[in-house]
Protein backbone atom coordinates (compact mmCIF):
# COMPACT_ATOMS: atom_id res chain seq x y z
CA UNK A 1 -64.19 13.23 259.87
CA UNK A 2 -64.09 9.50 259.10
CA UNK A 3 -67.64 8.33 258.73
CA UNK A 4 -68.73 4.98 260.15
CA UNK A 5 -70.86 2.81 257.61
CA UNK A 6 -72.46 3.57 254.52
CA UNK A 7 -72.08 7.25 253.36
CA UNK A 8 -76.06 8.87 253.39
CA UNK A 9 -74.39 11.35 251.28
CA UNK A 10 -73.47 8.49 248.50
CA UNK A 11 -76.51 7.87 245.62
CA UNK A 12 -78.85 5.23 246.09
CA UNK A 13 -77.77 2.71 243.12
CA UNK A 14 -80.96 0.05 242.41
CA UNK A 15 -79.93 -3.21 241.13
CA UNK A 16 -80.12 -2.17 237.58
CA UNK A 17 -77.32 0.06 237.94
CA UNK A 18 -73.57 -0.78 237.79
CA UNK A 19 -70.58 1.54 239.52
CA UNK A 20 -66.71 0.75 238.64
CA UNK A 21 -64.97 -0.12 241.43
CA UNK A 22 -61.34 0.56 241.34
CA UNK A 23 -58.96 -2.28 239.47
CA UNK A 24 -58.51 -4.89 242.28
CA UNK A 25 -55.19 -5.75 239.96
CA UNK A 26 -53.92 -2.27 240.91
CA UNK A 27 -55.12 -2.42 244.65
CA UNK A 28 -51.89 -2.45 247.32
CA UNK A 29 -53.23 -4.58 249.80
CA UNK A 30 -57.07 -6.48 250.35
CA UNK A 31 -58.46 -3.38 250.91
CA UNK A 32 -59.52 -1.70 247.17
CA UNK A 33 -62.10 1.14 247.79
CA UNK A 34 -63.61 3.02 250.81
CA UNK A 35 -66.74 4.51 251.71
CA UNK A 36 -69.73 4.47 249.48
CA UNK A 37 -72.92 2.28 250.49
CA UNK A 38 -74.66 -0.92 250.44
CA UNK A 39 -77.53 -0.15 248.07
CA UNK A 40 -78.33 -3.54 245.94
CA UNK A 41 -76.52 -1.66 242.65
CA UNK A 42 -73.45 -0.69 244.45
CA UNK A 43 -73.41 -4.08 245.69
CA UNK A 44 -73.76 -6.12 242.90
CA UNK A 45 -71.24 -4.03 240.69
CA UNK A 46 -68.89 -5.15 243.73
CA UNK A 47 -69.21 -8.95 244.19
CA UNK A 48 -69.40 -8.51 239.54
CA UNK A 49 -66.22 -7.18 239.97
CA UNK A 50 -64.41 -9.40 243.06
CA UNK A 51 -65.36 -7.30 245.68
CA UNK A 52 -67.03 -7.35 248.92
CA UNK A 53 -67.63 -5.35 252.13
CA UNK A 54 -66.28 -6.46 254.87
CA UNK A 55 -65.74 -3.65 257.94
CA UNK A 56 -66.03 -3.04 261.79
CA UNK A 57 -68.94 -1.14 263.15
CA UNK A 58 -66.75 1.83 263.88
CA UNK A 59 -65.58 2.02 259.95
CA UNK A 60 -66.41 3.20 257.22
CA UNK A 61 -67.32 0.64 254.61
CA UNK A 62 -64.46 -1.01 253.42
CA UNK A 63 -64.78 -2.68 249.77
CA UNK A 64 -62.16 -5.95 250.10
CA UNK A 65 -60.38 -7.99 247.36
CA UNK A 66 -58.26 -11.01 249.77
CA UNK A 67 -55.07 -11.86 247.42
CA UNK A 68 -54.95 -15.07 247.74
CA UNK A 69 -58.45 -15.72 247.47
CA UNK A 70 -60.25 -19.08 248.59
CA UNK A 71 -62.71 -21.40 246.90
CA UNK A 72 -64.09 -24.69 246.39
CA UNK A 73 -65.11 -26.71 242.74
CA UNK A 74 -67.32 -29.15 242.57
CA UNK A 75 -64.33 -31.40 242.09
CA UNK A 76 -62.54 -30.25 245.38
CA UNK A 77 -65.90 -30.08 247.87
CA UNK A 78 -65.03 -32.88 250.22
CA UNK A 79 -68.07 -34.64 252.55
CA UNK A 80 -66.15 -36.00 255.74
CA UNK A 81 -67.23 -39.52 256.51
CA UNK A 82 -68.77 -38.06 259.89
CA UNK A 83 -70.73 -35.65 257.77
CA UNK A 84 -71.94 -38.25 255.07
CA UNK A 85 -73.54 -40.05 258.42
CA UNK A 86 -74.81 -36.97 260.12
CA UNK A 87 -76.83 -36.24 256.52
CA UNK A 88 -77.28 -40.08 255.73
CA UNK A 89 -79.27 -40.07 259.06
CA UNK A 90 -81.06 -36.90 258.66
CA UNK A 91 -79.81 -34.84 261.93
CA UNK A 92 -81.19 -32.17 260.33
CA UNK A 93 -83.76 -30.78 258.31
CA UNK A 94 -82.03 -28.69 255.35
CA UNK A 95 -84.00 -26.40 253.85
CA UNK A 96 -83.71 -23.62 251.26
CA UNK A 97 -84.59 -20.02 251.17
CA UNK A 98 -87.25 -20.37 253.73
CA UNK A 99 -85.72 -18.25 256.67
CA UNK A 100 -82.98 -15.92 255.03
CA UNK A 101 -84.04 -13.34 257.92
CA UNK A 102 -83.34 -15.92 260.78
CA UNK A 103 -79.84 -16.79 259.25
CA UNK A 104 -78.36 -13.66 258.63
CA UNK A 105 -79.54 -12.61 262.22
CA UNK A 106 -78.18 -15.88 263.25
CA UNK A 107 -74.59 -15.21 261.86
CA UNK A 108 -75.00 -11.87 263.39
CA UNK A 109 -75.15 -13.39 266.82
CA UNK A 110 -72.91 -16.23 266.45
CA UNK A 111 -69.41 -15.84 269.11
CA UNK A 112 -66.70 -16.37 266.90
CA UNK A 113 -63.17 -17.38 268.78
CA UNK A 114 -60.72 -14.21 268.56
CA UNK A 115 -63.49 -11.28 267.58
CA UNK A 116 -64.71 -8.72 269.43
CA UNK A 117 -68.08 -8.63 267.84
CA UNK A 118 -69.77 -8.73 263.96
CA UNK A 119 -69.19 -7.69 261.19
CA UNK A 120 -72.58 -8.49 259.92
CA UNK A 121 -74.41 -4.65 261.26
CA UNK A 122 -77.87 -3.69 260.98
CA UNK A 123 -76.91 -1.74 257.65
CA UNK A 124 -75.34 -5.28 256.19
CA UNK A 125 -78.45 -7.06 257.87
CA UNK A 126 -80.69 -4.52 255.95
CA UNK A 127 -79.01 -4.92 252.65
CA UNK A 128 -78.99 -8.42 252.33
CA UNK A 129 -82.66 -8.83 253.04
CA UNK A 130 -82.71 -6.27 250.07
CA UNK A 131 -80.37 -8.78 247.80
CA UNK A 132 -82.44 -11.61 248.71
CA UNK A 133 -86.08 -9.81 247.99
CA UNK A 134 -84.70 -9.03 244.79
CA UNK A 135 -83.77 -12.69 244.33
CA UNK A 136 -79.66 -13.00 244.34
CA UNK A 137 -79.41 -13.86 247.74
CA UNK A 138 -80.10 -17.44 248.94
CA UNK A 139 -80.05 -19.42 252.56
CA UNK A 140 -79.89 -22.87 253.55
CA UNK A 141 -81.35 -23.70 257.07
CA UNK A 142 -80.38 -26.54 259.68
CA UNK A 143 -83.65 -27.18 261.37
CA UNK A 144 -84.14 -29.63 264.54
CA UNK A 145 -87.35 -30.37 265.66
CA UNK A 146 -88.57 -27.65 264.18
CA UNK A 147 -86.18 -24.69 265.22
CA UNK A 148 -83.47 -23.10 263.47
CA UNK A 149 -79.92 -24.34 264.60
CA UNK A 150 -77.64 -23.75 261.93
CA UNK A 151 -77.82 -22.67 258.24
CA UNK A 152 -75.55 -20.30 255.82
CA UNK A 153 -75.79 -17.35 253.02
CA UNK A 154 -74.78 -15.61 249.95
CA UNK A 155 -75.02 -14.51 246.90
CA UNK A 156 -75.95 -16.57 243.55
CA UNK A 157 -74.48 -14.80 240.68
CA UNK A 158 -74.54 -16.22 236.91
CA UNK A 159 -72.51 -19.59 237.70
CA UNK A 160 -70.72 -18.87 240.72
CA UNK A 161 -72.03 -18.67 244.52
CA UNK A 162 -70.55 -16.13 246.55
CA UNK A 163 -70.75 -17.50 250.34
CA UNK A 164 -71.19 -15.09 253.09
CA UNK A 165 -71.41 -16.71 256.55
CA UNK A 166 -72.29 -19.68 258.11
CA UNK A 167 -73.79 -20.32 261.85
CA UNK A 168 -74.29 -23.21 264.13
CA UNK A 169 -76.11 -23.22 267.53
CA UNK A 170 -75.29 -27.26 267.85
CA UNK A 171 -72.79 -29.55 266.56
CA UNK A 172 -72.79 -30.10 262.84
CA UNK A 173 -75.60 -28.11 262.22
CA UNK A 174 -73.96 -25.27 259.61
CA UNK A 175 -71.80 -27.71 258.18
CA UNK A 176 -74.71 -29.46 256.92
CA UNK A 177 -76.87 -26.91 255.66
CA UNK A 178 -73.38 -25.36 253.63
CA UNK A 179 -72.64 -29.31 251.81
CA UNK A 180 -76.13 -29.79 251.60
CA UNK A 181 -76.51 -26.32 249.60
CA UNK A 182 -72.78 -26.72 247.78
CA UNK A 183 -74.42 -30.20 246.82
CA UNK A 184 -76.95 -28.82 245.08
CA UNK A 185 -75.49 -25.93 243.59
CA UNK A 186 -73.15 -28.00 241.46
CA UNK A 187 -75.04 -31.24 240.37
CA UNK A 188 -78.60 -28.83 239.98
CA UNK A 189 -77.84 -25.35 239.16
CA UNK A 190 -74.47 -26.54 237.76
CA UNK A 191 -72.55 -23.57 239.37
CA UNK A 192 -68.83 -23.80 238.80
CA UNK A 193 -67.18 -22.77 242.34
CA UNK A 194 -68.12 -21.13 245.58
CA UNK A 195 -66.42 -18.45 245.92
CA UNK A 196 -65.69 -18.43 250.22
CA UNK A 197 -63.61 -15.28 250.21
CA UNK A 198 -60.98 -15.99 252.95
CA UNK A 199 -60.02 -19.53 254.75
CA UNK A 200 -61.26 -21.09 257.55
CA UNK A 201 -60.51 -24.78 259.40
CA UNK A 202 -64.05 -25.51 257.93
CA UNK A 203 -63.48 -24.30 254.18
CA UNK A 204 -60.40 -25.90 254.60
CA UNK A 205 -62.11 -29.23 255.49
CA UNK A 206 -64.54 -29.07 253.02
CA UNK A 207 -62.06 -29.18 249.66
CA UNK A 208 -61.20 -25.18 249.79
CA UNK A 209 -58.07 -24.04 248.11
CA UNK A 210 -56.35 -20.48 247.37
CA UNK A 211 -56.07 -18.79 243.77
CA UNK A 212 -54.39 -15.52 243.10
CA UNK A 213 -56.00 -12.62 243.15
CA UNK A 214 -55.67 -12.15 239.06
CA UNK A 215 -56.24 -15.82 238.91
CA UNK A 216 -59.78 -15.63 240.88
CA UNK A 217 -60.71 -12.33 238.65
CA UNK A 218 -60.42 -14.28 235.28
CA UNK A 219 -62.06 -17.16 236.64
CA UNK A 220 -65.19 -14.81 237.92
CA UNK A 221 -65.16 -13.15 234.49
CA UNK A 222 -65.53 -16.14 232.80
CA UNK A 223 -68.42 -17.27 234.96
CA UNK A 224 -71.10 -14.21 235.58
């Protein structure tokens, strides 16, 4: 029997522990490990390595490696002439790290065209509230008068940010909490490239572009 998320069987890794994934090199397909869990060493040995989870309710956790894989440099990230007016006016008030909960549950909810539901399950809600208490995962919020309408996660990892998903309950509102946060990711923290897994009209927009799979892997080497 096929279980459906994380394995209770599997150990409990803490975040000072590393597992080997297999070589995403040698993987045939996205898809380069199943099964296992979502404890914060598990985890972290994953997105270390190029991998993330990414899996239906009804699976089992899948551990994914896209080939090509999409991301943005500080040189590529693109601010749309609408957008540089929506944040020259201050539609919104960006914040960081002060509602990671409301985001993730945010993204959770959000109806996305052409999907039957989320991806983002109580066990991936549970684990990234984990990543973030431990201090590796980060949020930036969209607030209007005072309530949460947009914002966006991930993971910050040596010089690279690993973005998760984004939300927006008006207009603009997600796209200006991510360029706000890509903003200051490369000019403060100097990170080198956010790494935004697969492509959307959005990534696209904002200066995304594919590498190779063994292109992406030397770059992420090079930058933990």
């Amino acid at each position: 029997m096929i279980l459906k998320g994380p394995d209770p069987q599997f150990p409990y890794l803490d975040e000072t522990i590393r597992y080997r994934f297999p070589d995403p090199l040698e993987a045939d397909g996205d898809i380069v490990a199943v099964g296992g869990n979502l404890s914060p060493g598990i985890l972290l040995s994953a997105y270390e390595q190029g991998i993330f989870p990414w899996y239906n309710e009804e699976d089992p956790v899948l551990w994914q490696s896209p080939d090509p894989r999409f991301i943005i440099f500080p040189h590529t990230l693109h601010v749309s002439k609408t957008m540089q007016k929506v944040l020259r006016r201050g539609d919104f008030t960006i914040t960081f790290n002060m509602d990671f909960d409301g985001v993730i549950r945010g993204c959770a909810e959000a109806i996305r065209p052409g999907q039957g539901g989320t991806w983002i399950s109580d066990d991936i809600i549970a684990a990234y509230l984990e990543l973030y208490r431990l201090g590796y995962a980060i949020s930036a919020e969209s607030r209007r008068g005072g309530e949460l309408v947009g914002g966006c996660y991930g993971l910050l990892l040596g010089k690279v940010f690993c973005g998760e998903s984004m939300f927006s309950k008006v207009p603009n509102a997600s796209k200006a909490a991510f360029l706000t946060l890509a903003q200051h990711l490369f000019s403060e923290l100097g990170i080198q490239f956010i790494d935004c897994q697969v492509p959307t009209d959005h990534l696209r927009n904002f200066g995304g572009g594919e590498l190779s799979r063994a292109e992406f892997l030397r770059l992420l080497k090079n930058n933990l």
